[in-house]
Every structure is written in C-alpha cells, then in structure tokens.
Protein backbone atom coordinates (compact mmCIF):
# COMPACT_ATOMS: atom_id res chain seq x y z
CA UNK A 1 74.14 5.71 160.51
CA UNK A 2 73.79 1.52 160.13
CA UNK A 3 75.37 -0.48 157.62
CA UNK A 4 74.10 -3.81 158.38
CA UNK A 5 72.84 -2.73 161.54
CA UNK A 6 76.51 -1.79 162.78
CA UNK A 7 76.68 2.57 163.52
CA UNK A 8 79.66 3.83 161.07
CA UNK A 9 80.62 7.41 160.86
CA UNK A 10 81.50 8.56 156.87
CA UNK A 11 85.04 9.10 158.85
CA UNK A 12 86.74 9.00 162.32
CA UNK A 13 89.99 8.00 163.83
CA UNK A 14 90.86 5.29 166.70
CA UNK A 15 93.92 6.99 168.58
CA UNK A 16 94.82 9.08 166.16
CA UNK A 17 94.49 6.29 163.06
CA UNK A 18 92.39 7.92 160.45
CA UNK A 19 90.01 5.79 158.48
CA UNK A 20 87.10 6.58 155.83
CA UNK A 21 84.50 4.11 153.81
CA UNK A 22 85.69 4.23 151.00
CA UNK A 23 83.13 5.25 148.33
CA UNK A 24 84.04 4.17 145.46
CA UNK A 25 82.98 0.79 145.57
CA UNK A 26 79.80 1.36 147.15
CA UNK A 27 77.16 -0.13 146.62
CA UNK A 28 78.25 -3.31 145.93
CA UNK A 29 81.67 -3.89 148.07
CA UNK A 30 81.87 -2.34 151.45
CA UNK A 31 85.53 -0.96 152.15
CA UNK A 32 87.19 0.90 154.30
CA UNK A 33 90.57 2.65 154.08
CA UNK A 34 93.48 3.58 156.18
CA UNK A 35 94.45 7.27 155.47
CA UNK A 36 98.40 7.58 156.75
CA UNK A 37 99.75 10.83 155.34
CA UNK A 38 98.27 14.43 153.67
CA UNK A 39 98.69 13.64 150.53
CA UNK A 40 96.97 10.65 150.78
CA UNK A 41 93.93 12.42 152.04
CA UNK A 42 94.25 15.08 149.08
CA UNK A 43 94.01 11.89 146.84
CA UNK A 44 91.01 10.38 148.52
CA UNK A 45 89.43 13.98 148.39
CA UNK A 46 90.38 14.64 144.83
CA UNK A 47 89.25 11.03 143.44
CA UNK A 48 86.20 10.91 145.59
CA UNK A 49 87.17 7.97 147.69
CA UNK A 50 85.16 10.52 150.32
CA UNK A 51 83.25 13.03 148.76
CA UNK A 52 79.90 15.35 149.59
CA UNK A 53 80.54 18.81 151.69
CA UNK A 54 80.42 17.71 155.12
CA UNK A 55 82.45 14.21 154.74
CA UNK A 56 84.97 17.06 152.69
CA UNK A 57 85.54 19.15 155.58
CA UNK A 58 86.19 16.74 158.45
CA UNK A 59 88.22 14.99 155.67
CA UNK A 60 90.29 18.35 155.16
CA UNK A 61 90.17 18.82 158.76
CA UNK A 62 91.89 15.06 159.39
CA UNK A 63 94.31 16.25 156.80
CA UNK A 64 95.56 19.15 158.35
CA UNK A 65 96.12 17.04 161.00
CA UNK A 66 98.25 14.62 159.10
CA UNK A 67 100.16 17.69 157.75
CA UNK A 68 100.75 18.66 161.56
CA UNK A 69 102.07 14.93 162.69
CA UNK A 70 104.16 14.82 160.03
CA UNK A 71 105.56 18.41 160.35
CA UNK A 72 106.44 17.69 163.97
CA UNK A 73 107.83 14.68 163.96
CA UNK A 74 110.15 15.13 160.80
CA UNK A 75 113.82 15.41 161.60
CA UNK A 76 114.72 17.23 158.21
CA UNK A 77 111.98 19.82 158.49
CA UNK A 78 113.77 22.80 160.37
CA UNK A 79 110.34 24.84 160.11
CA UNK A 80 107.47 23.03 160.76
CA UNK A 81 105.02 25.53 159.61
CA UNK A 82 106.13 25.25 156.07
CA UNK A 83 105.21 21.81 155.83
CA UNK A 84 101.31 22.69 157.45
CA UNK A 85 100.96 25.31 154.90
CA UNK A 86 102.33 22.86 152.12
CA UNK A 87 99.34 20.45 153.07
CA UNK A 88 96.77 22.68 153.42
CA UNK A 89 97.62 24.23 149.95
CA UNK A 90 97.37 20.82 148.64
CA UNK A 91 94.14 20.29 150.20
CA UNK A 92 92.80 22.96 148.99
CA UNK A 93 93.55 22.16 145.44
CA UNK A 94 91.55 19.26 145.60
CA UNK A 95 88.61 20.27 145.05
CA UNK A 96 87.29 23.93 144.22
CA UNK A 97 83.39 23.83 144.61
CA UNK A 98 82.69 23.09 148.32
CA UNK A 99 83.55 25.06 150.71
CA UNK A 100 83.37 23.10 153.64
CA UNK A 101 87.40 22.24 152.76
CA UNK A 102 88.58 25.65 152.64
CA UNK A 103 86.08 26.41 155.75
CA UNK A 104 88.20 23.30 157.43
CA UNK A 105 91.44 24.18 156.28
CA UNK A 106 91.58 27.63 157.31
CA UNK A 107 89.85 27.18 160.77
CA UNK A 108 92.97 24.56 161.31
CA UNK A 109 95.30 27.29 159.99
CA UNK A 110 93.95 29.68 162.43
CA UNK A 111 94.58 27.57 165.79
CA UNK A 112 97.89 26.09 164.90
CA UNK A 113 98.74 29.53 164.50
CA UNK A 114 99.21 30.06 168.30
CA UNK A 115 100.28 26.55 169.10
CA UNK A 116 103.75 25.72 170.32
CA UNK A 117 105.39 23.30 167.93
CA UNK A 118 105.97 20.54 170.09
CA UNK A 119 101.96 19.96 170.41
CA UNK A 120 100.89 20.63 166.87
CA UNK A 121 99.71 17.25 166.11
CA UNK A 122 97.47 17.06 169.63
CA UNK A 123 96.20 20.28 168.97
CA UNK A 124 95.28 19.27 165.07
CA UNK A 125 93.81 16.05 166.24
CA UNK A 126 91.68 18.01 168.78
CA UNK A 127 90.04 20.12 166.46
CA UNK A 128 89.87 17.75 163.25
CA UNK A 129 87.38 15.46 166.06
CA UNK A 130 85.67 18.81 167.04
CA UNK A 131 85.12 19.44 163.16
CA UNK A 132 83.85 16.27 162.57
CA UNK A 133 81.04 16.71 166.01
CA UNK A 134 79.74 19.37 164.96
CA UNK A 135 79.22 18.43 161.70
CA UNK A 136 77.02 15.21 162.81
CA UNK A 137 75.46 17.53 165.61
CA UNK A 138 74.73 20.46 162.81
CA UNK A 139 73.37 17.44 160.37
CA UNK A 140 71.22 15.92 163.34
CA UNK A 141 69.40 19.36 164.17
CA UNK A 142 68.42 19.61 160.65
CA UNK A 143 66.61 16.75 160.65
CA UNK A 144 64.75 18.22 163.31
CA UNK A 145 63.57 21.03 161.56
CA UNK A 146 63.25 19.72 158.37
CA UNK A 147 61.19 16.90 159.84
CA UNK A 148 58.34 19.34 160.90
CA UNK A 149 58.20 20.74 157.49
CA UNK A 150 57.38 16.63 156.22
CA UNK A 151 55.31 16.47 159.56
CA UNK A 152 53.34 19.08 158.03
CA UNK A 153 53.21 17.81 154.47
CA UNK A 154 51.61 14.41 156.31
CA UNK A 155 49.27 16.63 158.06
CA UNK A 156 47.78 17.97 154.90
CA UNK A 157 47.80 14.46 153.00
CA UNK A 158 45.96 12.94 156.15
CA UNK A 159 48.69 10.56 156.66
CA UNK A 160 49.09 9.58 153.24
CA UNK A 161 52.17 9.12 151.81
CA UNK A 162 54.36 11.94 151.14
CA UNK A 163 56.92 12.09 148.82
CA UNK A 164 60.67 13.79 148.24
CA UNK A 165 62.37 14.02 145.66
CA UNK A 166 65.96 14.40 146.01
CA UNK A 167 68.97 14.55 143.79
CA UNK A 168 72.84 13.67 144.22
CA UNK A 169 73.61 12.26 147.49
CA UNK A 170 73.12 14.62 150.76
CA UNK A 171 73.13 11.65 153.44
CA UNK A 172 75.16 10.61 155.85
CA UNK A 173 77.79 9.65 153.10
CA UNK A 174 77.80 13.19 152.21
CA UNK A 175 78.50 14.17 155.56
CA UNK A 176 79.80 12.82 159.00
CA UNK A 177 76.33 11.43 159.92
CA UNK A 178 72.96 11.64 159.17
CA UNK A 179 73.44 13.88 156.31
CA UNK A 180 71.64 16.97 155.04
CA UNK A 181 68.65 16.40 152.89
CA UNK A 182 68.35 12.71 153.79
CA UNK A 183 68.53 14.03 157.70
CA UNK A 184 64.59 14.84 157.43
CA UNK A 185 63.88 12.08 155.95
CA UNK A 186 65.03 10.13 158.44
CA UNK A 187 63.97 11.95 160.95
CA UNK A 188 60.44 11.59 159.62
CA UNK A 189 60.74 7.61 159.39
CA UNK A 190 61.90 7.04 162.24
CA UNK A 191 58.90 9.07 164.18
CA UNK A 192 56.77 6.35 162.00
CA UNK A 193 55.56 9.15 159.22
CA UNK A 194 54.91 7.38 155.86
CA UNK A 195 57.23 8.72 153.54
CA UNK A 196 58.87 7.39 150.40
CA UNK A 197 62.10 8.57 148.35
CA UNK A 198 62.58 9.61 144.59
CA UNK A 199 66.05 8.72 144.11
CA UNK A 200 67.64 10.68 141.01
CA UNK A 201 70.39 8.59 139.90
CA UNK A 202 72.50 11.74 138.92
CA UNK A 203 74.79 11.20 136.44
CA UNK A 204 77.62 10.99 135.58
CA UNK A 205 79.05 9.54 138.85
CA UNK A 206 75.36 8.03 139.99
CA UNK A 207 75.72 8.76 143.53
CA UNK A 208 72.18 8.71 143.76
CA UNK A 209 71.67 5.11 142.60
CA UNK A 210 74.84 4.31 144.37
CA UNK A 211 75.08 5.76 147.31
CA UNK A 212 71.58 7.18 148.25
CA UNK A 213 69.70 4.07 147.52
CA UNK A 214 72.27 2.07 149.46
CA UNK A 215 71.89 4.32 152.61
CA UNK A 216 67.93 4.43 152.71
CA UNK A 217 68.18 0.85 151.65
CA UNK A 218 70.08 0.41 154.96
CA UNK A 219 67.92 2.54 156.95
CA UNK A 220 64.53 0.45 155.97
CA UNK A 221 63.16 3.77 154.31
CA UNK A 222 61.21 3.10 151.32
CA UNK A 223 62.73 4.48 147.87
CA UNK A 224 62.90 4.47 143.97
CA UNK A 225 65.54 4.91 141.79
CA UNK A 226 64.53 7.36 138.83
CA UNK A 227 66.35 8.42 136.13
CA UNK A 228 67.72 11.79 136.15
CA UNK A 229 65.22 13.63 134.04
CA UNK A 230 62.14 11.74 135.15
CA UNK A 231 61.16 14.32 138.11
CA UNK A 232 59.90 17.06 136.35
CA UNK A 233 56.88 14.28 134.90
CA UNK A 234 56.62 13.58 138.42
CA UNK A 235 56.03 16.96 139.62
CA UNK A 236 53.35 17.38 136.67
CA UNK A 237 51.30 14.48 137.51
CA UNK A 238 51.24 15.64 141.36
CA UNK A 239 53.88 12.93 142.77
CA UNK A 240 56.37 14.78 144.05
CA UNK A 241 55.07 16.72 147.66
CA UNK A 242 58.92 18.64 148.25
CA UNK A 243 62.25 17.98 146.97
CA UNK A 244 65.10 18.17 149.43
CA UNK A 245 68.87 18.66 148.02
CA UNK A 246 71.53 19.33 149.66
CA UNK A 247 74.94 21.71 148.58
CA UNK A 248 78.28 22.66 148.33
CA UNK A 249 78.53 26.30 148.60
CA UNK A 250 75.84 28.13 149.80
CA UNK A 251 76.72 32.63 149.19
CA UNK A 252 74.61 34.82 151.91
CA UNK A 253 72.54 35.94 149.49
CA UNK A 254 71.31 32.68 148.96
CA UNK A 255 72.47 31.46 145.93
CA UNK A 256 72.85 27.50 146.02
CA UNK A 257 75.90 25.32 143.69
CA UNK A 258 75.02 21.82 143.76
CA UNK A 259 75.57 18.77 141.88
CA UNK A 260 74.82 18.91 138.25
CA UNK A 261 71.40 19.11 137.94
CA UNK A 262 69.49 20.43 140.95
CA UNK A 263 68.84 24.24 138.97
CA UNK A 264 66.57 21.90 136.38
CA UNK A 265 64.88 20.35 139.74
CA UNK A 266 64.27 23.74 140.74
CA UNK A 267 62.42 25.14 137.81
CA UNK A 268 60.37 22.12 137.46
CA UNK A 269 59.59 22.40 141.56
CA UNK A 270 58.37 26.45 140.92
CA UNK A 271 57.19 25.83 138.01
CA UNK A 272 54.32 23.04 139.21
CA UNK A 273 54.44 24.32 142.77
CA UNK A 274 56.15 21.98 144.52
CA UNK A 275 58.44 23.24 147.44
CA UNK A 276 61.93 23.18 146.86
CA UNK A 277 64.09 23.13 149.99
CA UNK A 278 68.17 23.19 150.52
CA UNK A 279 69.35 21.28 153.66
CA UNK A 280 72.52 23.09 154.76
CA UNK A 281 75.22 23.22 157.72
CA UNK A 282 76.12 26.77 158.79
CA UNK A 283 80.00 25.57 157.48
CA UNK A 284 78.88 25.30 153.70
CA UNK A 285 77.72 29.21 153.88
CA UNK A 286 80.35 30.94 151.73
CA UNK A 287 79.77 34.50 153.63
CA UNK A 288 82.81 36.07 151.33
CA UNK A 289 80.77 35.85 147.69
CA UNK A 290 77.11 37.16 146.94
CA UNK A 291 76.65 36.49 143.67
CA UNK A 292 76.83 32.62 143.22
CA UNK A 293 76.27 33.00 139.21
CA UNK A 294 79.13 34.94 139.06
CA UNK A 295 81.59 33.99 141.67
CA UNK A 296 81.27 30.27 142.80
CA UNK A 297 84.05 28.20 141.30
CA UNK A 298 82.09 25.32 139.20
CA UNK A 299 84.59 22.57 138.95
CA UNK A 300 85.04 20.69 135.68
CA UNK A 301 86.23 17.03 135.84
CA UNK A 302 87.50 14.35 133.68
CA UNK A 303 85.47 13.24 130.43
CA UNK A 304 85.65 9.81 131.24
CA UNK A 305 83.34 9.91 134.24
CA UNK A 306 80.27 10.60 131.24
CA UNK A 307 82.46 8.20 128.32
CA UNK A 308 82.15 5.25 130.77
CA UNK A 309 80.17 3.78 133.09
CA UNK A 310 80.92 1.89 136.49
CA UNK A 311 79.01 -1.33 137.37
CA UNK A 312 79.08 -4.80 138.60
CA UNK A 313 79.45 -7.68 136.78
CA UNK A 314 80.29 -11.25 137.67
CA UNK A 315 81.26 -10.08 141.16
CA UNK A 316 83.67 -7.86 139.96
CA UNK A 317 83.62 -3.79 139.75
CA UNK A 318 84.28 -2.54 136.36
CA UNK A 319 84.19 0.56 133.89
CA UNK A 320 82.48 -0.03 130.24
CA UNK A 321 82.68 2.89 127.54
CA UNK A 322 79.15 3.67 126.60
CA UNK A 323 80.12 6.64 124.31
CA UNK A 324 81.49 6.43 120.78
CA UNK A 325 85.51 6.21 121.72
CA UNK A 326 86.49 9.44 119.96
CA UNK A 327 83.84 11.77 120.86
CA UNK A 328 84.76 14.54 123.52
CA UNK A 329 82.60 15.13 126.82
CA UNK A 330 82.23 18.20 129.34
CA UNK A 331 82.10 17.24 132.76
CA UNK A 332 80.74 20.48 134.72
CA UNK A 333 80.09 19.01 138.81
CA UNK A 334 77.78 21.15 139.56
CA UNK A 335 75.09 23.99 138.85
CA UNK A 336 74.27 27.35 140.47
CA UNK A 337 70.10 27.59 141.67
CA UNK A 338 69.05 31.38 142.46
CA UNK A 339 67.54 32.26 145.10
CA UNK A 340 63.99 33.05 143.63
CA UNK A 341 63.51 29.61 142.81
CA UNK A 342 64.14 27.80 146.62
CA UNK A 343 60.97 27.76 148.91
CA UNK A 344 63.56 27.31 152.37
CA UNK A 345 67.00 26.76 153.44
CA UNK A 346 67.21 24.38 156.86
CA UNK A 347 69.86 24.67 158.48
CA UNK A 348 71.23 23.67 162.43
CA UNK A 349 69.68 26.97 163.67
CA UNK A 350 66.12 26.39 161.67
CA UNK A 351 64.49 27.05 158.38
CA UNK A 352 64.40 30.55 156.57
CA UNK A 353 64.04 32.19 153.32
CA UNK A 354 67.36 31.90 150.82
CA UNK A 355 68.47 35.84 150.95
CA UNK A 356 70.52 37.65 152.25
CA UNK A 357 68.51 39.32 155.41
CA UNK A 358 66.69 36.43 156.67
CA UNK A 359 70.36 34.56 156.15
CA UNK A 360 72.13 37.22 158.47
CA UNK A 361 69.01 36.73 160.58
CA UNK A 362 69.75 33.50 161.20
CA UNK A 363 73.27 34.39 161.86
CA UNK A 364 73.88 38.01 163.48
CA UNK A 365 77.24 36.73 164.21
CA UNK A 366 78.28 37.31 160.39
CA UNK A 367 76.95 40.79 159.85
C-alpha cells in the first residue's frame, strides 16, 4: 500500500536484509527497522514493533529464517537443528493468540526438515518470501469478494454512501498488504463506490486511531475516528450499513478471537440488524480447536498499556499515566465472537457462513 504515495510492504527483505515499519511510532514518525537476528524478531513480535495476524506470520516466517542463517553459519553450533528449534520455540512464545505464527513456524519446521544443512538459510529465505506472497495475494482476493458484498450495499442505497464500521486494525499494517477488513474497502474506493469508514479507536493500544486512520488517511478513503463504545448508537440510529473486522484465530467451527472488543460489535450488529462480517486468510483458520470459548488462548498483557497513554506532544512521542498510580488494570487482547452472531466470513477462496460445514466447504482439503 502508499505511504506518501511510495508502495511499502508491512515487511520484506532486500538480499536477504530483513526490514519492517516499525509500528510503534506510527502515526506520527514514520520508521523503519533493520531486523538482524531471531531474537530480535521475537522482540519486535512480542512488543508489537509489527503486530496484526498476517504481518505476524511472515514476521515468524523471516524469523525462522534468521534462526536458519545463524544456525548454519555458526562455528560453535555442532548441530544446527538445535539452534532452528531454539528460535522457533522462542517465536512461538511471543505471542499466544494468533495463529498465523505458529501456522508460520511450523510450515518452516516442516521443510527444513528435509533440507541438507549446508542450504538451510536459502531454503528458509525461499519460503519466508513465499509466506509473505501469499499472504498479500490471499489479502488481495478478499478484497475482491468482500468488495461485491459493499457493491451490493451501494446497490440498495442507490449510490449513497455506505458505511463500515470496523474495529482494531485489519489493513495492510495488519498484514503484508492490503489487509483483511480494510482490503474491501479499498477495493470498493478504488472502483469509485462512495464509501466512508467508522474508525473505532480500540483501546488500550489505539491501533485504530493510530494505525487505521493513518492507512485510509494515506489511501484518500474517507474516515472518522470514534470512540470505542460509540458504534452500537450508530447502529441504532441506522449509520452503520456492515462492520468488517478482521482476526487472529479463526476455529472451523467458526468461532472468531479478535481484538478486545469486536464480541460487543457483534451483539450490537445482530442486535439492530446490521451485517457483521470477518475478513480472514485461509492461514489464520486454527483447524486443530472447535470450540473457540473454550480453547483459544486469550493473551493477557501488561497493565500499563490501559495506566498510560501514548501521544505526541511538542514533536516528541511520549507515555502520560491517565489512571490513579496505584490502581491495578487487566489487560485481556482480545475476545472470542460465536458463530451465531457473524453474518459471513471472506476469505481468499470467497464468502461463506462461520460453521463448521460451509468452512470445510470452502476447504475439502482439511476434512
């Protein structure tokens, strides 16, 4: 996608030399940062220098890669596979929820498994860029399909404006390119469809404000930031036509974890009518679990992302406390959404109902 007009990728490598933007300091400073060894990339995973499920994987994927350079060209390491298995437990540490990182980790696992040691790293490199492809190529077909469904929702207005609602951010941040539930929207744009954005700010890390502001703000595409609890008066007073979210962990019966959040969107969406739809890659389907209440690991992070907030002022990025200093917070990172209360999933392969038969529809391959 642009930023000032200039195509990035959320991450990519030049010969090998991995680099990522650098999230944190979005939306006011524009950085991007050379990632050298595994553990650095477990740090920029774990601190959300990169973060959403996509950007996750091909950032686990790059990783593993790391972990193989360094294996194979270490004097001191007499078994080479020890150290790969090292970094890919440490990647996988980094963050529970999504399982795009485990989906990247293992697939890694799995070729370097029958790969002589002397081309590890090639062989790593080869499939951390193929990881990374199909992600943008899985996030570019959704807009496609998605984009019908808000080619539809014109239809019926008569060309009047139609508005989504989405929460966290699910753009091409969140992903390699394009994104997931920004992927329609800019699919829609672009094929000159009048559309405009409700922007949750989603607390407690705002990467709504933040980062999906800043990336529609980049595209040209029409948006407003609202807080967090304002869509459900939306949805009431008929201003809301679909909200779009994207997630972490999808389980193929169609339970949906997603940031903090997105279950209260969901009630509010069936309980006025509106259509509630989960923009997914087949890599964040979690085809091991079925019960997402039950068996999705919800990660819990530190209280001070809620005790303080992150902002610029006088050109400089800082952290205020906003809380009383002694009072303790619970940072869950995300909610589980039933199936019963999503309208589609849209995925690369098309849109389909969230459960478990229309899911192995989709995908025979998995039965």
């Amino acid at each position: 996608m642009l930023v000032d007009g200039k195509h990035f990728r959320t991450i990519w490598d030049n010969d090998g030399v991995v680099s990522l933007i650098d999230q944190r300091w979005l939306p006011h400073d524009f950085r991007i940062e050379t990632i050298r060894t595994v553990e650095d990339m477990a740090t920029a995973i774990r601190d959300m220098h990169i973060r959403g499920a996509g950007a996750i994987g091909a950032a686990a994927g790059y990783g593993m890669y790391l972990a193989a350079t360094s294996s194979s060209s270490s004097s001191s390491s007499s078994d080479p596979r020890k150290s790969i298995r090292a970094g890919a437990e440490l990647l996988n540490a980094a963050r529970p929820t999504a399982v795009n990182l485990s989906y990247a980790v293992k697939r890694q696992l799995r070729i370097l498994s029958d790969t002589p040691d002397n081309d590890l790293g090639n062989t790593a490199l080869t499939e951390a860029r193929a990881i990374a492809d199909e992600d943008a190529a899985a996030c570019k077909l959704i807009g496609h399909h998605g984009g019908k469904l808000l080619e539809i929702l014109s239809s019926g207005k008569n060309g009047q404006t139609v508005n989504v609602l989405t929460h966290c951010n699910a753009g091409w941040l969140a992903f390699v390119d394009f994104g997931t539930a920004t992927a329609p929207i800019y699919e829609a744009f672009d094929r000159g469809i009048d559309i405009h954005v409700w922007v949750d700010e989603t607390r407690p890390r705002n990467q709504g404000s933040r980062l999906t502001a800043w990336e529609l703000g980049q595209h040209g595409v029409p948006h407003t930031i609202i807080a967090d609890n304002t869509g459900g008066h939306l949805m009431q007073h008929g201003l809301v036509d679909a909200v779009i979210v994207g997630t972490d962990r999808t389980t193929r019966s169609g339970y949906v974890a997603n940031k903090i959040g997105t279950y209260l969107k969901a009630l509010a969406a069936h309980d006025t009518g509106v259509p509630f739809y989960v923009a997914l890659p087949s890599s964040t389907i979690d085809w091991e679990i079925s019960n997402g209440l039950l068996e999705i690991p919800i990660e819990q992070r530190g209280p001070e992302e809620i005790r303080y907030a992150t902002g610029e002022l006088e050109g400089k990025t800082q952290s205020v406390l906003i809380a009383p200093a002694k009072s303790p917070a619970a940072n869950y990172a995300f909610d589980v959404t039933p199936p019963r209360l999503v309208t589609s999933l849209i995925s690369e392969r098309g849109v389909f109902e969230a459960n478990e038969e229309a899911i192995l529809a989709m995908y025979p391959e998995m039965r």
